[in-house]
Protein backbone atom coordinates (compact mmCIF):
# COMPACT_ATOMS: atom_id res chain seq x y z
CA UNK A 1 -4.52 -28.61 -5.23
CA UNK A 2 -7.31 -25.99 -6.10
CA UNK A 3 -7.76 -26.04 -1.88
CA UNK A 4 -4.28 -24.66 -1.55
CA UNK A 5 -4.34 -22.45 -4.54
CA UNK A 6 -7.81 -20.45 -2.76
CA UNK A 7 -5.89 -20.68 0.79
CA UNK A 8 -3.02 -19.05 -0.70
CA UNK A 9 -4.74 -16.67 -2.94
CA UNK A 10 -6.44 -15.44 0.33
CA UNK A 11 -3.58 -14.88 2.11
CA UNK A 12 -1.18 -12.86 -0.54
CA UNK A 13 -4.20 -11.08 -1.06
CA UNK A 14 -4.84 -10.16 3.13
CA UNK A 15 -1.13 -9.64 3.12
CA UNK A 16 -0.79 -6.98 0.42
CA UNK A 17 -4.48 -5.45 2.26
CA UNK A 18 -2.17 -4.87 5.46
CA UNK A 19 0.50 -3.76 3.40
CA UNK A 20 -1.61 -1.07 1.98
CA UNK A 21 -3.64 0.12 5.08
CA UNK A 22 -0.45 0.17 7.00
CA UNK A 23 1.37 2.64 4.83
CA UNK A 24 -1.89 4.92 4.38
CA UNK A 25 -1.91 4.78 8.33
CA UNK A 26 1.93 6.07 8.53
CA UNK A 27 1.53 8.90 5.99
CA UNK A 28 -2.14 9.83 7.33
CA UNK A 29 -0.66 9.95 11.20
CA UNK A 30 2.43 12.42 10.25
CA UNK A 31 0.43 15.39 9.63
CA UNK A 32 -2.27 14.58 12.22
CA UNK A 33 -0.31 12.53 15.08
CA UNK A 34 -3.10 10.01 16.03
CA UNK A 35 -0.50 7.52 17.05
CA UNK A 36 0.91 9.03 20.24
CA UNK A 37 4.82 8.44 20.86
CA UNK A 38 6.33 7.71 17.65
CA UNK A 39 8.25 9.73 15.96
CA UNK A 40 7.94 9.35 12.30
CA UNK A 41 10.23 11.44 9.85
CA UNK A 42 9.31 12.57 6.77
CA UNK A 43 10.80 9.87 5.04
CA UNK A 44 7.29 7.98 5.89
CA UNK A 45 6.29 9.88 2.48
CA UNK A 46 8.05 7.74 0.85
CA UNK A 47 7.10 4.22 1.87
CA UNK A 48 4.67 3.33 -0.45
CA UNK A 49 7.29 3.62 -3.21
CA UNK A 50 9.41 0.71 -1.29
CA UNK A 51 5.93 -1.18 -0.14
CA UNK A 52 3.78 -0.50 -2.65
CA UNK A 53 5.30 -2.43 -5.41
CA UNK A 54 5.59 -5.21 -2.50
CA UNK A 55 1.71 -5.22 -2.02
CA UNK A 56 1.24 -4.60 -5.95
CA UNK A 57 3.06 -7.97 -6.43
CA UNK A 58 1.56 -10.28 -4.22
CA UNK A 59 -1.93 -8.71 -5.23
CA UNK A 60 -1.23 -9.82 -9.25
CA UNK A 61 -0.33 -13.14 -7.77
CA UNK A 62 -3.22 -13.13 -5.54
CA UNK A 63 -5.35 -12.93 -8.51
CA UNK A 64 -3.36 -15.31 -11.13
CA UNK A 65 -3.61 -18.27 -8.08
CA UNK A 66 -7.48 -17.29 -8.24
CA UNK A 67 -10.36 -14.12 -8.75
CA UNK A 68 -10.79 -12.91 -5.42
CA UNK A 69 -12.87 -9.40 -4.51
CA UNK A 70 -9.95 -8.75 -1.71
CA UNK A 71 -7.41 -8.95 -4.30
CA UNK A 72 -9.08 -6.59 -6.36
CA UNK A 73 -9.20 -4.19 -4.03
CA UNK A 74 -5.67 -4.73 -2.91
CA UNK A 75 -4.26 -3.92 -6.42
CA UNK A 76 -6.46 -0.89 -7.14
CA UNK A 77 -5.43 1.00 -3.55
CA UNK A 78 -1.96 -0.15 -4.55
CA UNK A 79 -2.03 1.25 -8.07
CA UNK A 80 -3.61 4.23 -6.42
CA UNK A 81 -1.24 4.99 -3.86
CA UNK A 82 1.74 4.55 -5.95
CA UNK A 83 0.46 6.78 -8.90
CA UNK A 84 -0.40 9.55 -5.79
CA UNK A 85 3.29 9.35 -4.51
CA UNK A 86 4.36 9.85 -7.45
CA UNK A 87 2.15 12.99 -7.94
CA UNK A 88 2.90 13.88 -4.36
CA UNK A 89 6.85 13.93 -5.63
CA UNK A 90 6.24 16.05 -8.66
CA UNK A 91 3.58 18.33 -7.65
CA UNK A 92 3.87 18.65 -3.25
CA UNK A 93 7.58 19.39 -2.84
CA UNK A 94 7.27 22.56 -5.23
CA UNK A 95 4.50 23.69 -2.71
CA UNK A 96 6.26 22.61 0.62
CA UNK A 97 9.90 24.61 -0.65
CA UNK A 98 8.23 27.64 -1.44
């Protein structure tokens, strides 16, 4: 039982890892375009409020099933990019309608 509980606490913890990376990769390619054809709207901004809490989840379970460095660092880029969204949504539209 312990066996599974590791194997699965490794992989909700590499999931919610992708999770994060991926979404920092879609906001981080709109302004600079790295990623040639694909279009990505603005709406990308938003995806780590609809992700985030995704990757957030399965890095708190990650870490109930057992203490693992990776889920660490999943939760505090999670916790990160959620509280920066949020700052983004307060604080960057005022600058990008005026």
């Amino acid at each position: 039982m312990l066996k599974n509980n590791k194997k699965l606490s490794d992989i909700f913890s590499k999931v919610s890892l992708v999770i994060i990376l991926f979404t920092i990769m879609v906001i981080v390619d709109i302004p600079l375009k790295f990623i040639p054809y694909i279009k990505i709207s603005t709406g990308a901004y938003f995806l780590p409020f609809y992700l985030c809490p995704i990757g957030l989840f399965l890095s708190v379970l990650s870490l109930k099933l057992n203490k693992n460095k990776i889920g660490y660092i999943a939760l505090i880029l999670n916790v990160c990019m959620v509280l920066l969204e949020a700052i983004f949504m307060v604080v960057g539209f005022k600058f990008l309608v005026h």
